[in-house]
N, C-alpha and C. Protein backbone atom coordinates (compact mmCIF):
# COMPACT_ATOMS: atom_id res chain seq x y z
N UNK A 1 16.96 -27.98 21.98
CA UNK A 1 15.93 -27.11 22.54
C UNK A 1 16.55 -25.87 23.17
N UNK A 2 17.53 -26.23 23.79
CA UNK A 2 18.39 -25.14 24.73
C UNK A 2 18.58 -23.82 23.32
N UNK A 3 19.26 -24.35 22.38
CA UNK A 3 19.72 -23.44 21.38
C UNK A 3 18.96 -22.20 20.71
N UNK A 4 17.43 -22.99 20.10
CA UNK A 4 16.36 -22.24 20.28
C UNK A 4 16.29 -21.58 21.16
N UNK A 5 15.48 -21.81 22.35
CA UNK A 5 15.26 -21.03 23.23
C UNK A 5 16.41 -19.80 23.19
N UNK A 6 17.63 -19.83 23.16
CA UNK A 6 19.13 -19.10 23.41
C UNK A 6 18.97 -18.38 22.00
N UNK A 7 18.56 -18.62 20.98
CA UNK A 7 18.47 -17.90 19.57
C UNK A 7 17.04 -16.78 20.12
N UNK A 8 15.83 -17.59 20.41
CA UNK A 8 14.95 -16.66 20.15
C UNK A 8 14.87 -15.62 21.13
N UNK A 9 15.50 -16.21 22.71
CA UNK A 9 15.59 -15.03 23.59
C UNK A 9 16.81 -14.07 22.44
N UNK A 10 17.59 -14.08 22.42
CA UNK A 10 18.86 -13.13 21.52
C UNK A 10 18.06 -12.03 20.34
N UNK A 11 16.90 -12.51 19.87
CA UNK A 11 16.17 -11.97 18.83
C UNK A 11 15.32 -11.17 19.86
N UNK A 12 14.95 -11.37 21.31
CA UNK A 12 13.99 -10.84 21.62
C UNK A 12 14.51 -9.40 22.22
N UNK A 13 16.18 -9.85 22.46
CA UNK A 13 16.65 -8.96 23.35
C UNK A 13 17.52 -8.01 22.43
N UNK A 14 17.09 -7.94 21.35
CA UNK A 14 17.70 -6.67 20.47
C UNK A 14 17.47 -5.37 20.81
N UNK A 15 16.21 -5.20 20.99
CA UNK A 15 15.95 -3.86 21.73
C UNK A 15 15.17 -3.29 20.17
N UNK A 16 14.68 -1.72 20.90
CA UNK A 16 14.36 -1.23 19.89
C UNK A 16 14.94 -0.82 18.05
N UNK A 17 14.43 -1.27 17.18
CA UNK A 17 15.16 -0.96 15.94
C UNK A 17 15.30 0.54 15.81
N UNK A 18 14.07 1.01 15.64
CA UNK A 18 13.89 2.52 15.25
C UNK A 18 13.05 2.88 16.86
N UNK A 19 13.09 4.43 16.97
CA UNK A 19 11.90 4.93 17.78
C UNK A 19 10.43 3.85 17.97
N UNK A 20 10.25 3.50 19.22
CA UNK A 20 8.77 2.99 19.40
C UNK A 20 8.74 1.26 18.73
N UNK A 21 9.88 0.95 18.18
CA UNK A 21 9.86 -0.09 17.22
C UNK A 21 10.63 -1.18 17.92
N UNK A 22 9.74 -1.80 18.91
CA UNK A 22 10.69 -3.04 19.32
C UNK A 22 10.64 -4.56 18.63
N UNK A 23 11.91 -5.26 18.51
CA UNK A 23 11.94 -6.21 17.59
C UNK A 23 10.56 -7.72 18.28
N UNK A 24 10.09 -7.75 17.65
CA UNK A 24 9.07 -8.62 17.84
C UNK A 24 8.86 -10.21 17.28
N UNK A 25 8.06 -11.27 17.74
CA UNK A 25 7.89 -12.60 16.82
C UNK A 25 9.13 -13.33 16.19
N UNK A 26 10.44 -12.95 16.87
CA UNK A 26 11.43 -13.82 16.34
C UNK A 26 11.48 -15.31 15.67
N UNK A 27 11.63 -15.61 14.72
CA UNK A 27 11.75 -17.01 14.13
C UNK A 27 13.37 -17.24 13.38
N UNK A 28 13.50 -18.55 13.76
CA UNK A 28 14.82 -19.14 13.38
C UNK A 28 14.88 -20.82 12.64
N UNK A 29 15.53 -20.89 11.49
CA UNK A 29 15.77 -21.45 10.65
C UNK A 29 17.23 -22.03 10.42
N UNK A 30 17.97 -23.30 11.37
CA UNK A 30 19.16 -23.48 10.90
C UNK A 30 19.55 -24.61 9.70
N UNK A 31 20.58 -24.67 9.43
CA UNK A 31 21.19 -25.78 8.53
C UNK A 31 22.43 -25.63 8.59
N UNK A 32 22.98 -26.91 8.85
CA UNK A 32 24.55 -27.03 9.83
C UNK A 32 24.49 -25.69 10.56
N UNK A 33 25.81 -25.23 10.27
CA UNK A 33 26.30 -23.68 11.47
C UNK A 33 25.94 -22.77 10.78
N UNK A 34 25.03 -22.58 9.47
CA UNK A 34 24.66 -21.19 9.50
C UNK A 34 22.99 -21.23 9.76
N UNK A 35 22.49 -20.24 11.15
CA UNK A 35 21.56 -19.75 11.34
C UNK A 35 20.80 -18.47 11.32
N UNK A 36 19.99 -18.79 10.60
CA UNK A 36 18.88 -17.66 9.76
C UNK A 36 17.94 -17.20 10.79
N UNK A 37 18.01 -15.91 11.01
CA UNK A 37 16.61 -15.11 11.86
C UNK A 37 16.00 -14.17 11.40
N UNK A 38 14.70 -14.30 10.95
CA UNK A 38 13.88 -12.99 11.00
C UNK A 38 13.07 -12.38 12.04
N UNK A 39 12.35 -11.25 11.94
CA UNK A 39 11.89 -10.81 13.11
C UNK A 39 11.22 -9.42 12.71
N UNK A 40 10.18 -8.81 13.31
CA UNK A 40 9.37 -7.72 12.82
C UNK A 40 9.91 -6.59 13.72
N UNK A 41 9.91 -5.29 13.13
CA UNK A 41 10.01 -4.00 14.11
C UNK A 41 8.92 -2.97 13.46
N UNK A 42 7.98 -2.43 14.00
CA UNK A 42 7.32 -1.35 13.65
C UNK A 42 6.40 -1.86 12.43
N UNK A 43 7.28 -1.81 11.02
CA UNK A 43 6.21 -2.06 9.83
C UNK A 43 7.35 -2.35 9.13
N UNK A 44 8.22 -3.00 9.70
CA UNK A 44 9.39 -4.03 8.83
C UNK A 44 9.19 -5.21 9.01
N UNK A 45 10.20 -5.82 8.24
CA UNK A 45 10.99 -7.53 8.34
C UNK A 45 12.29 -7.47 8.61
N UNK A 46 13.29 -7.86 9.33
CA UNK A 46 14.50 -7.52 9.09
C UNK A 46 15.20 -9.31 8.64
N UNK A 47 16.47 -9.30 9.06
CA UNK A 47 16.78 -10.21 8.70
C UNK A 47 18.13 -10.28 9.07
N UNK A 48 18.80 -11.35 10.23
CA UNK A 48 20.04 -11.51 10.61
C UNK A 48 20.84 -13.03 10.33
N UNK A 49 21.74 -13.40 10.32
CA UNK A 49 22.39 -14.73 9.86
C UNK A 49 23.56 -14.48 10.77
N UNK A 50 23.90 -16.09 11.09
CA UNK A 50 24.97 -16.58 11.73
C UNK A 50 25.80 -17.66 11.10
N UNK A 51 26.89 -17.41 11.07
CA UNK A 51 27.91 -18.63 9.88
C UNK A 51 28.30 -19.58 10.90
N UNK A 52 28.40 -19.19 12.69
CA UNK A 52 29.37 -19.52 13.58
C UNK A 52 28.07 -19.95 14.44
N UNK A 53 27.07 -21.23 13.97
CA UNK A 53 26.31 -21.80 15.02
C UNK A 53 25.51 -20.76 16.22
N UNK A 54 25.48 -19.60 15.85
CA UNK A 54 24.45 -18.57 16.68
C UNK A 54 25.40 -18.28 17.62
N UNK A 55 26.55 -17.95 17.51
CA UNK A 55 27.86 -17.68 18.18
C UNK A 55 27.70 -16.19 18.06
N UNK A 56 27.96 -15.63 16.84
CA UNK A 56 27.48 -14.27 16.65
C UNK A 56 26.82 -14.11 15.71
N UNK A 57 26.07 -13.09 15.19
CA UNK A 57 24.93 -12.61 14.18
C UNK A 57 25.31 -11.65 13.37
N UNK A 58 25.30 -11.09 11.97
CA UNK A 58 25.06 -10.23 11.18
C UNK A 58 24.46 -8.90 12.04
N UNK A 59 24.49 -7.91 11.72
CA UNK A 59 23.30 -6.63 11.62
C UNK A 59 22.33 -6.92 11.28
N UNK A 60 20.90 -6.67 11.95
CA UNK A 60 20.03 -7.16 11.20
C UNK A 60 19.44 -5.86 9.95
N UNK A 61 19.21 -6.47 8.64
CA UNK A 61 19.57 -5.75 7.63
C UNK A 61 18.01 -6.14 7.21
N UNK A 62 17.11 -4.51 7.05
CA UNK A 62 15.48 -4.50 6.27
C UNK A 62 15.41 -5.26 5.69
N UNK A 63 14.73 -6.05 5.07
CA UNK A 63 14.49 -7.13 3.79
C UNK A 63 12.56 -6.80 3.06
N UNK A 64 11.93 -6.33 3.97
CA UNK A 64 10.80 -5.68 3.72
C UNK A 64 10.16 -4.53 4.16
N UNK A 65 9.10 -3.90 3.94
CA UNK A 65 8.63 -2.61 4.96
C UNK A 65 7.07 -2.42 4.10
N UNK A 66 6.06 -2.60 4.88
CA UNK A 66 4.70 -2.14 4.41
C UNK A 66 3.91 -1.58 5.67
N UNK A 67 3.01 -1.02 4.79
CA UNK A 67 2.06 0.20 5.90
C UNK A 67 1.66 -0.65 7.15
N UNK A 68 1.21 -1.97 6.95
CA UNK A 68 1.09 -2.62 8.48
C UNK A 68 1.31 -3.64 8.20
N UNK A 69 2.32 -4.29 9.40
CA UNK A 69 2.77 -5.36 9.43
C UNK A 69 2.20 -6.42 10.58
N UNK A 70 1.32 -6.92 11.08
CA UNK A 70 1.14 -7.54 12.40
C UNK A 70 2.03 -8.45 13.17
N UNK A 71 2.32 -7.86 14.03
CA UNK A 71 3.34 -8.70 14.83
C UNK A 71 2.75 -9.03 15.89
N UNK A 72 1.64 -9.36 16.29
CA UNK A 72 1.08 -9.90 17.40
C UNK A 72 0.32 -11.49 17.24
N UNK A 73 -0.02 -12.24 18.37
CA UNK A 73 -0.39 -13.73 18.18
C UNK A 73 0.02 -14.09 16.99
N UNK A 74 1.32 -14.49 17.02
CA UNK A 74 2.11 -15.42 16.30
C UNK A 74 2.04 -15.12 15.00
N UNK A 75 1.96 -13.86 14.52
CA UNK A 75 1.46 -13.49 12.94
C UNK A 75 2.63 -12.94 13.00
N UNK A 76 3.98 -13.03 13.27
CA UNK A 76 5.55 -11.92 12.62
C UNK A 76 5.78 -12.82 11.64
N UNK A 77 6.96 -12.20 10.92
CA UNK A 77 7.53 -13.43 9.80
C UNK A 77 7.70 -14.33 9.83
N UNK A 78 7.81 -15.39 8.95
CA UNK A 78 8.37 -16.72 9.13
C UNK A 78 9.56 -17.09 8.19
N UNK A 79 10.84 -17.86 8.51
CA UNK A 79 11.31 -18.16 7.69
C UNK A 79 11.89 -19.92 7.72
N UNK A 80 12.13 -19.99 6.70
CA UNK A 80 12.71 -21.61 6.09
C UNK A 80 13.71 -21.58 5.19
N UNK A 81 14.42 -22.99 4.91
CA UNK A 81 15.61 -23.32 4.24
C UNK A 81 14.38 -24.31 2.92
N UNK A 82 14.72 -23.81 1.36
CA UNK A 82 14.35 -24.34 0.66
C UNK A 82 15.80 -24.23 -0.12
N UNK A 83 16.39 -26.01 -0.07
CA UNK A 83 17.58 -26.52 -0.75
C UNK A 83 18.68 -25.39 -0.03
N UNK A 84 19.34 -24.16 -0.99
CA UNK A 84 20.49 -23.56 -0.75
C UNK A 84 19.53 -22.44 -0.78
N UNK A 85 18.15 -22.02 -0.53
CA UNK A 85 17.75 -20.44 -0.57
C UNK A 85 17.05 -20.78 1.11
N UNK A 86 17.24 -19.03 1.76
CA UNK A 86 16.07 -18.62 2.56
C UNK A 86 14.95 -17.88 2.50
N UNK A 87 14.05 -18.24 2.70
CA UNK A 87 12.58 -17.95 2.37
C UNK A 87 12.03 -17.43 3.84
N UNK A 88 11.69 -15.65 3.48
CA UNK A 88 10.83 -15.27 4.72
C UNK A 88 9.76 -15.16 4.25
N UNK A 89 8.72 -15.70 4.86
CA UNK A 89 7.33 -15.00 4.30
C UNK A 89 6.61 -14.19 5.44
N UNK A 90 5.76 -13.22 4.80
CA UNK A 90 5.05 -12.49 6.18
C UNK A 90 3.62 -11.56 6.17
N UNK A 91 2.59 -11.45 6.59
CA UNK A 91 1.68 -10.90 6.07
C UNK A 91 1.72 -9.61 6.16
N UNK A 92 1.22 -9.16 5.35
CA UNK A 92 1.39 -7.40 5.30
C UNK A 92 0.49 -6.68 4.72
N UNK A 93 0.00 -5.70 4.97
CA UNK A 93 -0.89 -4.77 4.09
C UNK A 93 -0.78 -3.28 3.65
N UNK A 94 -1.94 -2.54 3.78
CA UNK A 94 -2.27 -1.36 3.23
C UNK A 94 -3.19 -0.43 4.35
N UNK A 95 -4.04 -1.38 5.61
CA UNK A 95 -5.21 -0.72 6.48
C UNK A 95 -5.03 -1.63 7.76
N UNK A 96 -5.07 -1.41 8.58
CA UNK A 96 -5.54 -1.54 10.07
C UNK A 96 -6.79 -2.25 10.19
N UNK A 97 -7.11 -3.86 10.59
CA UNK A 97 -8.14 -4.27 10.81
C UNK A 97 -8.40 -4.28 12.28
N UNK A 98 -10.23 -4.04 12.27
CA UNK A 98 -10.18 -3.70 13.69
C UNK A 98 -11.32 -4.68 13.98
N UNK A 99 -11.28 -5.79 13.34
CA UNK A 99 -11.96 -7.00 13.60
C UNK A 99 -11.66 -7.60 15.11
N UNK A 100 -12.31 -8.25 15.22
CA UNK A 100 -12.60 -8.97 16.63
C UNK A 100 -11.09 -9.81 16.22
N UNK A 101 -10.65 -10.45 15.69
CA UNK A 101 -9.44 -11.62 15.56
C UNK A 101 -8.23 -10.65 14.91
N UNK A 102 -8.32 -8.90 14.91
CA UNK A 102 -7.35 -8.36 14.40
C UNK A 102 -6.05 -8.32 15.66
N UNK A 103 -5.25 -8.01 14.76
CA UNK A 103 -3.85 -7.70 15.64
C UNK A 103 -4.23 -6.59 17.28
């Protein structure tokens, strides 16, 4: 539990990616010592990895970018370990909903 918590604060405390774009909805995915993080900024996905048990991290390096991305109530990316691949998935669009249950 400690580790989590210590991964997702680390994702939270990246700081801004770009202008106005702070990293948001961190999620983490391990298997043995390498740990997988994605995380939203602005109208990205990015994507960081650790070989060394969340000791240290990659750069986090774009992996997606669409006109709106919601990163609010628990809607940022998600990712998982399927066999030897990582899988982010994340919702994304084209318009701004301004529904009562929108972002």
């Amino acid at each position: 539990m400690l580790f989590l918590l210590f991964t997702t604060l680390m994702a939270a405390s990246l700081g801004p990616i770009g202008p106005d774009a702070p990293a948001l909805e961190p999620q983490i995915a391990a298997k043995g010592s390498i740990v997988a993080l994605t995380f939203g900024a602005g109208s990205a996905i990015y994507f960081s990895e650790s070989q060394d048990s969340a000791r240290t991290f990659s750069s986090p390096l774009k992996v997606a970018e669409a006109d709106v991305v919601p990163l609010t109530r628990h809607r940022g990316p998600r990712i998982a370990w399927s066999g030897g691949t990582i899988v982010i998935s994340a919702v994304a669009g084209k318009t701004l909903s301004h529904e009562q249950h929108a972002p």
